[in-house]
C-alpha atoms as a PDB file:
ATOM      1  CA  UNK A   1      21.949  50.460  34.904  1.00  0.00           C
ATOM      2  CA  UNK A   2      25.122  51.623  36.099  1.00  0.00           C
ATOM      3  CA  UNK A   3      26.772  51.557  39.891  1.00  0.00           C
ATOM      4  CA  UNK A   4      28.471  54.813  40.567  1.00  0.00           C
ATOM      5  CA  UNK A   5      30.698  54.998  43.157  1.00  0.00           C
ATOM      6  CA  UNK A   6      31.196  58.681  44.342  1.00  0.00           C
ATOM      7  CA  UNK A   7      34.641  58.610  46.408  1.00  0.00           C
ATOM      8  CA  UNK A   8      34.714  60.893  49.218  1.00  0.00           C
ATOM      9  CA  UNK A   9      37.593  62.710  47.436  1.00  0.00           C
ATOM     10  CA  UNK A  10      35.083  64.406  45.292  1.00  0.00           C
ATOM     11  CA  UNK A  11      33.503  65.712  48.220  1.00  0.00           C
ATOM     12  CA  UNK A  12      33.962  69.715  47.342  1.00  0.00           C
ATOM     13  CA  UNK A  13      32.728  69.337  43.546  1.00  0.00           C
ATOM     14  CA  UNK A  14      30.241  66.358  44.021  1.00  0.00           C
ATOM     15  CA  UNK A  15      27.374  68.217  43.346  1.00  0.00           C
ATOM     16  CA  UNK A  16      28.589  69.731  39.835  1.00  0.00           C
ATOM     17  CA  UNK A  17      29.920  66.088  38.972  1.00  0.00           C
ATOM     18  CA  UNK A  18      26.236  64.648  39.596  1.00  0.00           C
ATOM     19  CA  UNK A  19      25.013  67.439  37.963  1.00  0.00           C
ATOM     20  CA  UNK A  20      26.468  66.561  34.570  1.00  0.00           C
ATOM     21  CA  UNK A  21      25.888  62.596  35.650  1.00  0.00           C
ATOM     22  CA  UNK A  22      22.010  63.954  35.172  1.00  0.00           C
ATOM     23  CA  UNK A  23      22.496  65.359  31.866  1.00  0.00           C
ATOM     24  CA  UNK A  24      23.723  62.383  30.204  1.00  0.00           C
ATOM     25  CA  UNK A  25      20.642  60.541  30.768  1.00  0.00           C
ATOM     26  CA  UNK A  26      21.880  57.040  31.883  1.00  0.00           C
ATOM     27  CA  UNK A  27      20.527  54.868  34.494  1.00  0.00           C
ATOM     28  CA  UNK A  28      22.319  55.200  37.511  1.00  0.00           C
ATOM     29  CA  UNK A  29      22.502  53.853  41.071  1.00  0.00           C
ATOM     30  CA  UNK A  30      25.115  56.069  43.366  1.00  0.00           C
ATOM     31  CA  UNK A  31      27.076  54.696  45.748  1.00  0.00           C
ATOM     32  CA  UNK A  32      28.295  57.185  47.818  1.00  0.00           C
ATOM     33  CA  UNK A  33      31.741  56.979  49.441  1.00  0.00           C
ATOM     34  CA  UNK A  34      31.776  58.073  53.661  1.00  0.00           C
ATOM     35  CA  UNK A  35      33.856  61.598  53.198  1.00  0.00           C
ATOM     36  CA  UNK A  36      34.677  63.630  55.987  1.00  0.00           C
ATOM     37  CA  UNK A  37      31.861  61.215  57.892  1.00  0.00           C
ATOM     38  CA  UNK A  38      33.645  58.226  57.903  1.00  0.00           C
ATOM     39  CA  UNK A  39      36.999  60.228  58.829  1.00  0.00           C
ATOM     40  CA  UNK A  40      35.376  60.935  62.306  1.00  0.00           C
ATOM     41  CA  UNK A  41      34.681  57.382  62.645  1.00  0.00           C
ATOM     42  CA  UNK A  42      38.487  56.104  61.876  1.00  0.00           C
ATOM     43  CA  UNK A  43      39.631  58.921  64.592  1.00  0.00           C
ATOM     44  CA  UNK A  44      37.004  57.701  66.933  1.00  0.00           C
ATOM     45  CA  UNK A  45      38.198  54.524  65.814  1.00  0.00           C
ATOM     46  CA  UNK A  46      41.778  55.406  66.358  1.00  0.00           C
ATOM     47  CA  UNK A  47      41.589  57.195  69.660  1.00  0.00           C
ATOM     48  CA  UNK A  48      38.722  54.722  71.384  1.00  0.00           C
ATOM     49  CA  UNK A  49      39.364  51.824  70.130  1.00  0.00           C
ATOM     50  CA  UNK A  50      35.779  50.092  68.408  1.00  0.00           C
ATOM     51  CA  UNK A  51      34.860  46.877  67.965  1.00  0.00           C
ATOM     52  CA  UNK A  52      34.585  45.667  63.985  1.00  0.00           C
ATOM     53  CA  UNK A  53      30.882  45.219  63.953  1.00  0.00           C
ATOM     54  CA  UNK A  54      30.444  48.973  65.467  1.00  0.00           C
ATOM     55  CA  UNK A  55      33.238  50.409  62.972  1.00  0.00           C
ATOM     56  CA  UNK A  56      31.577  48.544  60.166  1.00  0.00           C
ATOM     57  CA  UNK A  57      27.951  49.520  60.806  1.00  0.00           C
ATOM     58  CA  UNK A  58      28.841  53.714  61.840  1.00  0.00           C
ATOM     59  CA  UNK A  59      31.288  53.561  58.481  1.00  0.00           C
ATOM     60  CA  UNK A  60      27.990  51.966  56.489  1.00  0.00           C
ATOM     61  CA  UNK A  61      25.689  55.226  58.868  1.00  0.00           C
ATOM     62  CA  UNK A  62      28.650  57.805  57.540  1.00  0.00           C
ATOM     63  CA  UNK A  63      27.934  57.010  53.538  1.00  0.00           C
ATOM     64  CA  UNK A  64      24.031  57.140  54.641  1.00  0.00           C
ATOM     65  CA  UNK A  65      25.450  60.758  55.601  1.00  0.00           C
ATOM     66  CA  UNK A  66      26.628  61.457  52.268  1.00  0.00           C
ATOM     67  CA  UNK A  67      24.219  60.447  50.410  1.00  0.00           C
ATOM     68  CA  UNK A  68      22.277  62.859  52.043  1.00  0.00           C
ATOM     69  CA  UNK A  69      24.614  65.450  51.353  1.00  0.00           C
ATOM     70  CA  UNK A  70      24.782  64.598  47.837  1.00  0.00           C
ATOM     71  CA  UNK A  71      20.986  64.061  47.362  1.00  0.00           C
ATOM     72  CA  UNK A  72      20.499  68.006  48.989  1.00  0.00           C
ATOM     73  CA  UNK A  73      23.160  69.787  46.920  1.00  0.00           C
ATOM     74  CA  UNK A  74      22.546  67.695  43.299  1.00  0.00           C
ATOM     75  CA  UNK A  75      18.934  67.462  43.831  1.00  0.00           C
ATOM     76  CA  UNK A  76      18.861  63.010  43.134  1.00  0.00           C
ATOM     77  CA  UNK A  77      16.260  61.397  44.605  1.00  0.00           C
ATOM     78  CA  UNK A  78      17.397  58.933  47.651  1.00  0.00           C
ATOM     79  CA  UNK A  79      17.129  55.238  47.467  1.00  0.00           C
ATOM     80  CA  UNK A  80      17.066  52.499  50.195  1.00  0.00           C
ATOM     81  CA  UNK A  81      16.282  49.843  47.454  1.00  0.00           C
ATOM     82  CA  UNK A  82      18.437  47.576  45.758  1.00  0.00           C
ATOM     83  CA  UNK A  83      16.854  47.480  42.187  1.00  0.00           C
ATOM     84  CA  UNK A  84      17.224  48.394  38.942  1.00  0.00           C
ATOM     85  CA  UNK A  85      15.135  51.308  37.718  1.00  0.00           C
ATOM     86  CA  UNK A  86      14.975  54.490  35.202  1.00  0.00           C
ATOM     87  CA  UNK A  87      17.358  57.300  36.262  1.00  0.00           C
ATOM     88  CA  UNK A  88      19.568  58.930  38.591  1.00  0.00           C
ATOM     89  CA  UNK A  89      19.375  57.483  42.415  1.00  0.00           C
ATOM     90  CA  UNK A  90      21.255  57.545  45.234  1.00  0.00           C
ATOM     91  CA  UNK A  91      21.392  54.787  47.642  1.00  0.00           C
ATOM     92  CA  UNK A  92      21.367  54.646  51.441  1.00  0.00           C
ATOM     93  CA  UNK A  93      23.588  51.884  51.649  1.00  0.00           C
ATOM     94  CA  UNK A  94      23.022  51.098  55.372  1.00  0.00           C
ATOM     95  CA  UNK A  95      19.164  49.165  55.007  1.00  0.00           C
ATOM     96  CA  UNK A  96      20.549  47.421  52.474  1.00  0.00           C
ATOM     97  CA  UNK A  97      23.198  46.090  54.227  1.00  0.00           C
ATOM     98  CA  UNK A  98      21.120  45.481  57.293  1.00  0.00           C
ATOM     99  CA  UNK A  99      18.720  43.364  55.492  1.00  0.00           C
ATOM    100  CA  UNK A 100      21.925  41.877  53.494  1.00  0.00           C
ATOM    101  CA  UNK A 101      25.012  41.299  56.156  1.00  0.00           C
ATOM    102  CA  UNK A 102      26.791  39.791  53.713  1.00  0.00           C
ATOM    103  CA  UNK A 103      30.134  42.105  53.901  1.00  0.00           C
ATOM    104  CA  UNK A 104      33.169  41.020  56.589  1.00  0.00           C
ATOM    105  CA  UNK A 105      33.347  43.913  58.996  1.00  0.00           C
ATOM    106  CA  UNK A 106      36.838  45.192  58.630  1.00  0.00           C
ATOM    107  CA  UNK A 107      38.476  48.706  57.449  1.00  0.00           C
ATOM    108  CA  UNK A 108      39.546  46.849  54.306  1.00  0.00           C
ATOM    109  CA  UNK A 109      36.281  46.886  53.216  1.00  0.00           C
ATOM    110  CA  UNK A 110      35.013  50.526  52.503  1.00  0.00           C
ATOM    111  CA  UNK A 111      32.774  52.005  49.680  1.00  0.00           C
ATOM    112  CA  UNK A 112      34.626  50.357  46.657  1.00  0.00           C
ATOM    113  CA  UNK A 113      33.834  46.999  47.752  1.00  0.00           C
ATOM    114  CA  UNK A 114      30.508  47.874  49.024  1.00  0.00           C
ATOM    115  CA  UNK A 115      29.588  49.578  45.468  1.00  0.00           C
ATOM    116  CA  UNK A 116      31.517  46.518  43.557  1.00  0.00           C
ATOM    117  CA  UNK A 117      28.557  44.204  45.315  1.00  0.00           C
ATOM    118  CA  UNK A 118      26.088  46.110  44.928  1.00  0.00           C
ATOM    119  CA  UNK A 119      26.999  45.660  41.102  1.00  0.00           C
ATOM    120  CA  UNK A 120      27.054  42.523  41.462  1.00  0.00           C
ATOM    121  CA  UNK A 121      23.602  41.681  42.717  1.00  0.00           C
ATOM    122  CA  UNK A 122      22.206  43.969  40.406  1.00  0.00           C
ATOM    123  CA  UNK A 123      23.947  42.402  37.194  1.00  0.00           C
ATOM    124  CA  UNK A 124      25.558  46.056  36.389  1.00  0.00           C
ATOM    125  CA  UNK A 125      28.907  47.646  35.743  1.00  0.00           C
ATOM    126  CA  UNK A 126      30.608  49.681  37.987  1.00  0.00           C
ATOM    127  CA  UNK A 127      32.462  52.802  37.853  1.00  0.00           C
ATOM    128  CA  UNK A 128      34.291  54.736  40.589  1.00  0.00           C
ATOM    129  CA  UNK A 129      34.804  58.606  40.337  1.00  0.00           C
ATOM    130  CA  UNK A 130      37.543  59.319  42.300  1.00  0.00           C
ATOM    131  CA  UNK A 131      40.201  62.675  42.492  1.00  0.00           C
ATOM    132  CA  UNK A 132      42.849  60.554  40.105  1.00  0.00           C
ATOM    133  CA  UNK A 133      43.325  59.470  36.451  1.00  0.00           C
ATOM    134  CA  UNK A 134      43.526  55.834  37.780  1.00  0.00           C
ATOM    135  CA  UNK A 135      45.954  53.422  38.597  1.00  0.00           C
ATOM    136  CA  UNK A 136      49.497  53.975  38.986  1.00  0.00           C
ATOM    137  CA  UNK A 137      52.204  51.186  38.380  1.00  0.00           C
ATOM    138  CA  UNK A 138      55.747  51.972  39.019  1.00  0.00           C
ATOM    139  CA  UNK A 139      54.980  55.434  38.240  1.00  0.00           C
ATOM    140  CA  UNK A 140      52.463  54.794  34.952  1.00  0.00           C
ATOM    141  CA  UNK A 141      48.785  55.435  34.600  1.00  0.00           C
ATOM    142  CA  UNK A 142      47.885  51.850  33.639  1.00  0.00           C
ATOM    143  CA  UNK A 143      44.628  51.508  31.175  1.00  0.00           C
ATOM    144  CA  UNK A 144      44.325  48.137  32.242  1.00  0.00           C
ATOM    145  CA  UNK A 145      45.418  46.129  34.928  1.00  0.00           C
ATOM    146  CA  UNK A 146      44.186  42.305  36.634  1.00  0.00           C
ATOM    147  CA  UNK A 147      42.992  42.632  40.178  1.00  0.00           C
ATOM    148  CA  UNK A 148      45.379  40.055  40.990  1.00  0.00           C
ATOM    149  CA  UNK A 149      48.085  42.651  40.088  1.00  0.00           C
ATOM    150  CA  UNK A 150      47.358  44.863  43.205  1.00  0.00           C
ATOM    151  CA  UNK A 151      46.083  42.664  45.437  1.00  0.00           C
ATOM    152  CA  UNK A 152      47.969  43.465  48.627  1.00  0.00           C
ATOM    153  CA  UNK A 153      48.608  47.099  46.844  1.00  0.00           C
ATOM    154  CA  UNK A 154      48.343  50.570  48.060  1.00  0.00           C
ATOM    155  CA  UNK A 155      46.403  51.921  45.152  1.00  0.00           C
ATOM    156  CA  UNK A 156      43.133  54.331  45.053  1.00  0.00           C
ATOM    157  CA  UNK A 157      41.046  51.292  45.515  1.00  0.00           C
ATOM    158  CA  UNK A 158      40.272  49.590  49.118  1.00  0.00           C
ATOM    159  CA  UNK A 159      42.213  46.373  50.005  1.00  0.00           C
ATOM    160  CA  UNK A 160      39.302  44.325  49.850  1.00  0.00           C
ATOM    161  CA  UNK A 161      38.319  45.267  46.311  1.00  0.00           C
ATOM    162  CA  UNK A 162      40.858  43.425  44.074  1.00  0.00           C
ATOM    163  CA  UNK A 163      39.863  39.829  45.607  1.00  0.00           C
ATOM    164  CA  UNK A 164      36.219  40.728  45.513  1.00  0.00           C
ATOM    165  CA  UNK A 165      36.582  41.541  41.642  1.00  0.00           C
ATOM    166  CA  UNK A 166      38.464  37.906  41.553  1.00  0.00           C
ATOM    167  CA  UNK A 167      36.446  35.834  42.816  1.00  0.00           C
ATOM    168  CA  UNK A 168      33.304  36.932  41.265  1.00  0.00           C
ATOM    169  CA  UNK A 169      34.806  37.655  37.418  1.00  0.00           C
ATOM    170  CA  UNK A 170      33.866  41.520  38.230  1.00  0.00           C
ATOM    171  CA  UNK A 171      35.720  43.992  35.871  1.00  0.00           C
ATOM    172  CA  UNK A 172      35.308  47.952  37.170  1.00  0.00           C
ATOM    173  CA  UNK A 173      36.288  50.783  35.702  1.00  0.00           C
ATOM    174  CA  UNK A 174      38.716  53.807  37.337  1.00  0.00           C
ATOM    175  CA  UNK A 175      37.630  57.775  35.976  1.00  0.00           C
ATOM    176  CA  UNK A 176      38.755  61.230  37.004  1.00  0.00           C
ATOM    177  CA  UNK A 177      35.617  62.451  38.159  1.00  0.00           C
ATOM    178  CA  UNK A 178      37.164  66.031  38.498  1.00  0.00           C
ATOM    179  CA  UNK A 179      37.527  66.782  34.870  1.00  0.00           C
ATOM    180  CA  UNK A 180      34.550  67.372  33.040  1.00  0.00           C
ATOM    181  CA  UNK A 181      33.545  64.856  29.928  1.00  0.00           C
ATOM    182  CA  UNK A 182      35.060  61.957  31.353  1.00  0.00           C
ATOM    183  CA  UNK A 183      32.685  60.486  33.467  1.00  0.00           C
ATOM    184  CA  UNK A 184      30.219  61.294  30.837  1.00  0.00           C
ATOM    185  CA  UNK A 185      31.705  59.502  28.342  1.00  0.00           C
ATOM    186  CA  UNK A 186      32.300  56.601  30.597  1.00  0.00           C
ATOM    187  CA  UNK A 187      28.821  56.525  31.071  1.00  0.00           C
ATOM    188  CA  UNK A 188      27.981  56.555  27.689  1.00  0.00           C
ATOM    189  CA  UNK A 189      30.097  53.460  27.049  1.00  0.00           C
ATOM    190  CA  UNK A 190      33.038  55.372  25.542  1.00  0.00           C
ATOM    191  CA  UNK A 191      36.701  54.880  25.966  1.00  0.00           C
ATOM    192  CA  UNK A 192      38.080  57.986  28.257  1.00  0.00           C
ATOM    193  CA  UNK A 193      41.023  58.029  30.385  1.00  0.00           C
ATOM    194  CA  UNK A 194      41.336  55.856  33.504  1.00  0.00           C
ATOM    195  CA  UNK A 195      42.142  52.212  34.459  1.00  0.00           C
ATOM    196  CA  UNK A 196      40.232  49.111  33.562  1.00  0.00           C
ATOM    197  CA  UNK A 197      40.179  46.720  36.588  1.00  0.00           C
ATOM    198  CA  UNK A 198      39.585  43.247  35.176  1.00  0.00           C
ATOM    199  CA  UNK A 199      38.613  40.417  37.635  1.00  0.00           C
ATOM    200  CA  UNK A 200      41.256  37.582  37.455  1.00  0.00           C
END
């Protein structure tokens, strides 16, 4: 199986991108990013002033909302079970989570992080699809780059990500989920465009 995280970038073409995720015919758990739904929370956030634990748990309720979304337009069955099985699934990240707080509570911990441990405790790689080629290094896409490299970074990956991929020895792998063949190749375990994030 395969973690796929879905960034909230993708949020206008999602549905044709997990369209052609079906037609490769991999196994496939989808994270989804929050979207537009956990940019309402940061305003309310922003303007109100929440408390981590309420952030953290309506951020974790806003990806619930796009998996939804996602489930509706691609037609993928919904998940709130961490497991490996045949397929394309999406999961509802928030029951999980509830049942396994094991996450700090902080803005620097968003989808990417939350995708990278769900690969982790299901012994698969991850991917995230996001609106970019990848990584970018004093101006150059970088195929491959050590976590340790951007931690502290402003890349297309959270700020928690990097030190999570450290200290559990957790490579993932950067596509363009925009342009189509790439993520399908990815999938299929073939080299494509993107960055290579490898966990030291």
């Amino acid at each position: 199986m395969i973690v796929l995280k879905v960034g909230g970038s993708l949020f206008e073409r999602a549905d044709e991108m997990l369209k052609r995720v079906l037609s490769v015919g991999a196994d496939v758990l989808v994270v989804p990013g929050g979207g537009p739904f956990a940019d309402m929370v940061r305003e309310a956030d922003e303007r109100h002033g929440l408390s981590d634990d309420a952030a953290h748990w309506m951020a974790v309720l806003a990806m619930d909302q796009y998996a939804y979304y996602l489930s509706d337009k691609a037609g993928i069955e919904l998940t709130p079970l961490l497991v490996k099985k045949r397929g394309v699934r999406i999961l509802l990240p928030y029951e999980v989570l509830k049942r396994q707080d094991e996450l700090p509570h902080s803005w620097d911990v968003t989808s990417d992080t939350i995708a990278a441990w769900a690969a982790l405790k299901t012994a698969s790689p991850m991917i995230k699809a996001t609106d970019v080629d990848g990584i970018m290094l004093n101006g150059r896409l970088q195929e491959t780059v050590n976590a340790s490299e951007i931690k502290g970074v402003e890349t297309c990956v959270d700020r928690a990500l990097p030190g999570f991929l450290i200290k559990h020895g957790m490579d993932a792998l950067i596509v363009n989920g925009l342009i189509p063949g790439r993520l399908e190749n990815a999938l299929r375990g073939n080299q494509v465009v993107g960055t290579k994030i490898i966990g030291r």
